[in-house]
PDB file of N, CA and C in Angstrom:
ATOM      1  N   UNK A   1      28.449   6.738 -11.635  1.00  0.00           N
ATOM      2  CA  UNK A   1      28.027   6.808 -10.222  1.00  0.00           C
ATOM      3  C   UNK A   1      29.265   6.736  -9.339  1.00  0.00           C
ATOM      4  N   UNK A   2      30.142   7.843  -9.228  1.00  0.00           N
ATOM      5  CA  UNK A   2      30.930   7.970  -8.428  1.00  0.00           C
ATOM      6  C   UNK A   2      30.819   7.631  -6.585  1.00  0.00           C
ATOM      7  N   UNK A   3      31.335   7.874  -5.904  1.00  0.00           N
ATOM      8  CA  UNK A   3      31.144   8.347  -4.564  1.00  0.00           C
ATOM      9  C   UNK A   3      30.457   8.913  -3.900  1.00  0.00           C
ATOM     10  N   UNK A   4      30.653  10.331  -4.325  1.00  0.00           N
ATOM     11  CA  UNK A   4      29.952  11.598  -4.117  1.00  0.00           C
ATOM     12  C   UNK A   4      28.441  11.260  -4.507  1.00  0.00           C
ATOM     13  N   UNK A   5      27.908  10.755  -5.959  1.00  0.00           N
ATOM     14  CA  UNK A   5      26.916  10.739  -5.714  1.00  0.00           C
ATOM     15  C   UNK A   5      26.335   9.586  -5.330  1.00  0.00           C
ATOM     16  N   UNK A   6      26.529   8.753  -4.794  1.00  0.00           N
ATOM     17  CA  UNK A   6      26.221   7.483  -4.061  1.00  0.00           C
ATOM     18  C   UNK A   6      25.819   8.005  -2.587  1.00  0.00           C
ATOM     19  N   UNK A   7      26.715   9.043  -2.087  1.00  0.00           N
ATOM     20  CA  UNK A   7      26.490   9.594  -1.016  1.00  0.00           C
ATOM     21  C   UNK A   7      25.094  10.674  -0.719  1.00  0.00           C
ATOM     22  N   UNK A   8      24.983  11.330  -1.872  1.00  0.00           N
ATOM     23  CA  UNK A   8      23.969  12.109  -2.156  1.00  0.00           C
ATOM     24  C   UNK A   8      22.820  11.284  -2.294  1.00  0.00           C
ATOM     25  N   UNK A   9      22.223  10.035  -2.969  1.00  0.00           N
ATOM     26  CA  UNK A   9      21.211   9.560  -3.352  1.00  0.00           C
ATOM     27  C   UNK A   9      20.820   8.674  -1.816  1.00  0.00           C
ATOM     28  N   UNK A  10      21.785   8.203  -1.216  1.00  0.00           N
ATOM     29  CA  UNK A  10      21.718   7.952   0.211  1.00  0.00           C
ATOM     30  C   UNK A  10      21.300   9.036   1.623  1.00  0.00           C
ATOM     31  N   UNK A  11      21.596  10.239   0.609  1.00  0.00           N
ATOM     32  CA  UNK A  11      21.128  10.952   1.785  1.00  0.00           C
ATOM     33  C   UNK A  11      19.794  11.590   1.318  1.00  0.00           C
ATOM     34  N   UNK A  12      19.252  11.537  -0.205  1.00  0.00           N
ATOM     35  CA  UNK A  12      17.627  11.711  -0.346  1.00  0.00           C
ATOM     36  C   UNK A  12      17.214  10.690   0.071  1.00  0.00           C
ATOM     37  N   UNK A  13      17.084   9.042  -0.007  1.00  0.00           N
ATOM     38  CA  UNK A  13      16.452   8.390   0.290  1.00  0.00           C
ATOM     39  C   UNK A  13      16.233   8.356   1.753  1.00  0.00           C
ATOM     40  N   UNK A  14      17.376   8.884   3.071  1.00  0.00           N
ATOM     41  CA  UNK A  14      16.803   9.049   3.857  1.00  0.00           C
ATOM     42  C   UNK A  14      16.210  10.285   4.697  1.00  0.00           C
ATOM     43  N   UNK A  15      16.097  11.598   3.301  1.00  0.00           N
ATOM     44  CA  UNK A  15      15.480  12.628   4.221  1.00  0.00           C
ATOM     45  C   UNK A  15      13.419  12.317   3.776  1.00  0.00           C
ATOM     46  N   UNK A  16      13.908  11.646   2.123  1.00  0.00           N
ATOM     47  CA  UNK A  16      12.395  10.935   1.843  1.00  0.00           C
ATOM     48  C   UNK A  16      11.770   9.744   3.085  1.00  0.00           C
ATOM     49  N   UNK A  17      12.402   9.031   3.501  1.00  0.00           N
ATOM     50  CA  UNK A  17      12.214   8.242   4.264  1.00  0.00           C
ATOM     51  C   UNK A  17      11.581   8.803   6.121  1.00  0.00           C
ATOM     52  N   UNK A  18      12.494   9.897   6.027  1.00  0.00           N
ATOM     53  CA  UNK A  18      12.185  10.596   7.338  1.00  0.00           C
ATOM     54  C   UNK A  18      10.680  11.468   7.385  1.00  0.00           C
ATOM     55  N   UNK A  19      10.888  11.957   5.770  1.00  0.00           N
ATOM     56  CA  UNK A  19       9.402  12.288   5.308  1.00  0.00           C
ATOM     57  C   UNK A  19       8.324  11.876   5.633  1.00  0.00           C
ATOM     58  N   UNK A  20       8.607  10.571   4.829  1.00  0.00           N
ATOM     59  CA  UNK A  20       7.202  10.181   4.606  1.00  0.00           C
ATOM     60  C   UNK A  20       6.844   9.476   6.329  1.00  0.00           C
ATOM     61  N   UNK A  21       7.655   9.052   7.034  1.00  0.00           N
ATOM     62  CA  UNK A  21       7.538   8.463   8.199  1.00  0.00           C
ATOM     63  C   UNK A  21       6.693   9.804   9.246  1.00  0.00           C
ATOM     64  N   UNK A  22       6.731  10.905   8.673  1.00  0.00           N
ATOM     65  CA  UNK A  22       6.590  12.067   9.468  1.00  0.00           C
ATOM     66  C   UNK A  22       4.812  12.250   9.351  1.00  0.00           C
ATOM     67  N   UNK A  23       4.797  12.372   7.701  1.00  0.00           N
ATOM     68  CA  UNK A  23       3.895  12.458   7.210  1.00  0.00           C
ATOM     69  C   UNK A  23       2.283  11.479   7.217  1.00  0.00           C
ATOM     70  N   UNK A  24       3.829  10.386   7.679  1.00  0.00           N
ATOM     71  CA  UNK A  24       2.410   8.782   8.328  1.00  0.00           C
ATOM     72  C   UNK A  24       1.690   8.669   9.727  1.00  0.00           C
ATOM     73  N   UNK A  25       2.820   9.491  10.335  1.00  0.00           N
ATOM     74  CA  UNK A  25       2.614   9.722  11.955  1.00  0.00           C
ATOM     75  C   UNK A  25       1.747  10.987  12.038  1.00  0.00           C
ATOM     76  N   UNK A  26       1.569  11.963  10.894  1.00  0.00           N
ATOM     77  CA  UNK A  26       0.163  12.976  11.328  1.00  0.00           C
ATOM     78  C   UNK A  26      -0.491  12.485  11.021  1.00  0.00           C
ATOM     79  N   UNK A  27      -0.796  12.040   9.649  1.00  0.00           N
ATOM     80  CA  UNK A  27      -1.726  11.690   9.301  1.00  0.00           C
ATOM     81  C   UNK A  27      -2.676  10.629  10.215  1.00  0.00           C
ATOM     82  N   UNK A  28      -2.101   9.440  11.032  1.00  0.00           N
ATOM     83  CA  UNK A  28      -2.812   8.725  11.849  1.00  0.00           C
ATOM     84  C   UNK A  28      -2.853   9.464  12.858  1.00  0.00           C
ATOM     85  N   UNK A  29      -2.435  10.616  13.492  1.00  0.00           N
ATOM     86  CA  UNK A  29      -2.382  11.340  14.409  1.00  0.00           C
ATOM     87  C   UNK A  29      -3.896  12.547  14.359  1.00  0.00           C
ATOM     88  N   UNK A  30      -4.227  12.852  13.171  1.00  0.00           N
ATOM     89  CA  UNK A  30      -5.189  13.383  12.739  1.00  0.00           C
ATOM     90  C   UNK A  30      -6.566  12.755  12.739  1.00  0.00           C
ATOM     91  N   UNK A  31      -6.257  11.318  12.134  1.00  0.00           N
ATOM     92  CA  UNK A  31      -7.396  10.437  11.583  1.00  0.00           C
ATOM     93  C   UNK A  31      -7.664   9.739  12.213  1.00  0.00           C
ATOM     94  N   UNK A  32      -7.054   8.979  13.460  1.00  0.00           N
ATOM     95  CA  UNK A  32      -7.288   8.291  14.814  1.00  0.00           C
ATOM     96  C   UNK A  32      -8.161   9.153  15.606  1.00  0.00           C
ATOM     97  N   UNK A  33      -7.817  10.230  15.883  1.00  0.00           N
ATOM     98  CA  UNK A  33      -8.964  10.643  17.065  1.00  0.00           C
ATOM     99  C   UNK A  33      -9.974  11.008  16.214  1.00  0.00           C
ATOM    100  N   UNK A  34     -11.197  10.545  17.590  1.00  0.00           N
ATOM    101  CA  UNK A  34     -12.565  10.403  17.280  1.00  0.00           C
ATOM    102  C   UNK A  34     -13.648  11.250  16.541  1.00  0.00           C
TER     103      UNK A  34
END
């Protein structure tokens, strides 16, 4: 686990992170209204 990929696994965890945060905000965005 060099650098490089320390840098890489840091930058999936936060495009997953941006994901799923995206994915939480339709979904209650969908399922909230009446």
């Amino acid at each position: 686990m060099g650098p490089t990929t320390d840098v890489a696994v840091a930058h999936a965890v936060t495009v997953v992170a941006c994901a799923a945060e995206t994915v939480v905000e339709t979904w209650t965005a969908v399922f909230a209204e009446p």
